[in-house]
C-alpha atoms as a PDB file:
ATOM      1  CA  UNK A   1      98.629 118.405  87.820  1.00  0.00           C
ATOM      2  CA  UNK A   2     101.626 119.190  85.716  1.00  0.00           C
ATOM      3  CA  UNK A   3     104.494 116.780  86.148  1.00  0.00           C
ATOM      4  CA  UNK A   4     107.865 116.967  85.136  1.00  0.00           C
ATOM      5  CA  UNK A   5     108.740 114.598  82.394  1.00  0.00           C
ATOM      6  CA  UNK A   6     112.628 114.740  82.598  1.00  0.00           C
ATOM      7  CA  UNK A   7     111.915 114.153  86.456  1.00  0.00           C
ATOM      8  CA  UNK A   8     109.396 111.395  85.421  1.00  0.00           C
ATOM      9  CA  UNK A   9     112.434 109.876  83.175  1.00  0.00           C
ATOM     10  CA  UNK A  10     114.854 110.135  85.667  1.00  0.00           C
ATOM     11  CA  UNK A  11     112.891 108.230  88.619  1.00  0.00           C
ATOM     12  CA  UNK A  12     111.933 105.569  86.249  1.00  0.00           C
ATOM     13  CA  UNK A  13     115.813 105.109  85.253  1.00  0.00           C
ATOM     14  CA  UNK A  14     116.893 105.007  89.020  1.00  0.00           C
ATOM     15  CA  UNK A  15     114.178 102.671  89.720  1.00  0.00           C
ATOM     16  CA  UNK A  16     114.489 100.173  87.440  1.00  0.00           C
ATOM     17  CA  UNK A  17     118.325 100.112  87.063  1.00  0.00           C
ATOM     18  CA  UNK A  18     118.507 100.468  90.760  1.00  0.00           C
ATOM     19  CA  UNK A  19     116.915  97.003  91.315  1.00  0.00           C
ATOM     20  CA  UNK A  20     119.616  95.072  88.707  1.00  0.00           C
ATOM     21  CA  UNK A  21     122.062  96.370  90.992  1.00  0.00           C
ATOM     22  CA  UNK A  22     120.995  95.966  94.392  1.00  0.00           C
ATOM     23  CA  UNK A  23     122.493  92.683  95.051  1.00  0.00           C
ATOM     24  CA  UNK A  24     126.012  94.457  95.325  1.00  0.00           C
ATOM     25  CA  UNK A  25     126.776  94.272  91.945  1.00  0.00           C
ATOM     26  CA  UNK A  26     129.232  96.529  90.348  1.00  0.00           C
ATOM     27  CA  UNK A  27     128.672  99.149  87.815  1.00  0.00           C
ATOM     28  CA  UNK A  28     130.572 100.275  84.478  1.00  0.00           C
ATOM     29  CA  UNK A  29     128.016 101.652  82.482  1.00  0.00           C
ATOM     30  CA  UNK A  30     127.580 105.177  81.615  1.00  0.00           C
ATOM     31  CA  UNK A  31     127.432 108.092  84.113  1.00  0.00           C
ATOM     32  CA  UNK A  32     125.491 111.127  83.970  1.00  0.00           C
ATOM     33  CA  UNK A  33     127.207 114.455  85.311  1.00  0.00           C
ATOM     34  CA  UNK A  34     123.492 116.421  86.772  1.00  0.00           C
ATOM     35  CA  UNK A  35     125.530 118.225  89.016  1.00  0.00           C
ATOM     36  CA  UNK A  36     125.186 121.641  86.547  1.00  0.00           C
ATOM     37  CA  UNK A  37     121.480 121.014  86.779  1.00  0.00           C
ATOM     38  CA  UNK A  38     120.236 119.712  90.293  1.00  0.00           C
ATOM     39  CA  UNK A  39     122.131 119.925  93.696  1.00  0.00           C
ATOM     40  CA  UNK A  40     120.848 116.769  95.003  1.00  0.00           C
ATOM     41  CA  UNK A  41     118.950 113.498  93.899  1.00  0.00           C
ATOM     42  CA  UNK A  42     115.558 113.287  96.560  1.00  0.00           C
ATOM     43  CA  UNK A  43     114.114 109.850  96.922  1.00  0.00           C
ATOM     44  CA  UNK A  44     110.860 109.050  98.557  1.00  0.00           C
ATOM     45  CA  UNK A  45     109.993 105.572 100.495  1.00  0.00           C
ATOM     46  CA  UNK A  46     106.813 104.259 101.722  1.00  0.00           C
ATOM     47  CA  UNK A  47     106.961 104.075 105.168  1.00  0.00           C
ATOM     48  CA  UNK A  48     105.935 100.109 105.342  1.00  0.00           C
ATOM     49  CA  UNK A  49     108.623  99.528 108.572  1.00  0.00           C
ATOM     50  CA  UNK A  50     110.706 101.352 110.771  1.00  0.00           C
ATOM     51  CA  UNK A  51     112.042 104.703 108.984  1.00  0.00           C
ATOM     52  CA  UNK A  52     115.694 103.685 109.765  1.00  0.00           C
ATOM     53  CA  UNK A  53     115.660 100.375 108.035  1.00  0.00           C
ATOM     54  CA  UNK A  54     114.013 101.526 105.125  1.00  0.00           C
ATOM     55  CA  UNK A  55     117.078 103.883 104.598  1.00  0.00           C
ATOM     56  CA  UNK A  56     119.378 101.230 105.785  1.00  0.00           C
ATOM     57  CA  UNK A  57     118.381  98.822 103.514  1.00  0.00           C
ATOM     58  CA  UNK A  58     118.017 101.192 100.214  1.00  0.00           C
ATOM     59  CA  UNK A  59     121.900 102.889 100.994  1.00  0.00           C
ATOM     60  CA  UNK A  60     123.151 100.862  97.869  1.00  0.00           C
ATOM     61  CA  UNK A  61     120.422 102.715  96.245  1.00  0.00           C
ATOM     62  CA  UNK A  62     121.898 105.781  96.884  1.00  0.00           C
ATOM     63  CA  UNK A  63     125.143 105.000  96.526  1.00  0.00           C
ATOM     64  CA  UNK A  64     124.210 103.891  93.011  1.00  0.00           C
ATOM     65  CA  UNK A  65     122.804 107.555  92.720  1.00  0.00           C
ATOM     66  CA  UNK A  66     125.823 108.905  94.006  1.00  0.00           C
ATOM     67  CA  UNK A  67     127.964 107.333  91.396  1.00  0.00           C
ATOM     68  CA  UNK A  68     125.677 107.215  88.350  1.00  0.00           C
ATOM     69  CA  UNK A  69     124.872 110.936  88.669  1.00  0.00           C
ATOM     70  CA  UNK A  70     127.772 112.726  90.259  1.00  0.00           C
ATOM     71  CA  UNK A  71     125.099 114.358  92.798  1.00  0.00           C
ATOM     72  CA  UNK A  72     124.110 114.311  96.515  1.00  0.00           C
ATOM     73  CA  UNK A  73     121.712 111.669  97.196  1.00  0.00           C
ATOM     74  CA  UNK A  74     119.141 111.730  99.684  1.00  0.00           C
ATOM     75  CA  UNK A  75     116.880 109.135 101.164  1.00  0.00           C
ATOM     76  CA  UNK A  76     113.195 109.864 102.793  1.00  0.00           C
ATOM     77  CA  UNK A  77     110.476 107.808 104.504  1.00  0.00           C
ATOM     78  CA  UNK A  78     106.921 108.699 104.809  1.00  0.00           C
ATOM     79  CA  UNK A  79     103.998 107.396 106.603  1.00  0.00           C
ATOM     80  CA  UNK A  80     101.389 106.147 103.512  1.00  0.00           C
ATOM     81  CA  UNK A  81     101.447 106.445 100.205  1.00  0.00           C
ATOM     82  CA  UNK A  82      99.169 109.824 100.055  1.00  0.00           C
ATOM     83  CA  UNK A  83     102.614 112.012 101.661  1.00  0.00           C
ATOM     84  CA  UNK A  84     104.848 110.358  99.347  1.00  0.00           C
ATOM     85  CA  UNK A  85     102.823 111.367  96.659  1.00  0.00           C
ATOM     86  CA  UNK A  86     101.930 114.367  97.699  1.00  0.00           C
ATOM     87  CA  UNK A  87     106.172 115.193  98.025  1.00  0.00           C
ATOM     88  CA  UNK A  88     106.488 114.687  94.321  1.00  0.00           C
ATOM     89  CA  UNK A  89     103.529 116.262  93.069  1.00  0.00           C
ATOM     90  CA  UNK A  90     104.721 119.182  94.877  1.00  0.00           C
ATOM     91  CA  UNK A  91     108.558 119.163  93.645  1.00  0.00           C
ATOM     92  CA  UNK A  92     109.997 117.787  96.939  1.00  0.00           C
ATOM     93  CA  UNK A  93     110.884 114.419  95.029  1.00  0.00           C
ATOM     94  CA  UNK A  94     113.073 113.781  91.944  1.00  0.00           C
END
């Protein structure tokens, strides 16, 4: 399985930066303009509770996106960890 490793890079960013801001915190640090490369940012969720309050409670997640990347961000839910997977394996996930 060939993966990526910009994509790899990218998702590790979000995710760790992502939870140093998720307590509402503002951000002035750098920006990244992807909207010459990618249309929109995909993010995957385990599907652990209801698929509305998983994307309720990661919006400042993908507001962050938003902001930090000057792209579309959207949010998706799936039922185990095997879809998810599965979803970025097969390009479906940044």
């Amino acid at each position: 399985m060939k993966l990526n490793i910009s994509a790899i890079t990218v998702a590790a960013t979000v995710s760790l930066t992502s939870s140093a801001f998720a307590g509402g915190h503002s951000y002035d640090g750098p920006t990244f303009d992807l909207s010459g490369k990618w249309s929109e940012f995909r993010i995957g969720f385990l599907g652990d509770e209801a698929a509305a309050d998983v994307i309720a409670s990661n919006q400042c997640l993908k507001d962050y996106v938003e902001a930090a990347y000057n792209i579309p961000a959207k949010l998706y839910t799936f039922k185990d960890y095997a879809g998810t997977m599965e979803a970025f394996a097969g390009g479906n996930l940044d």
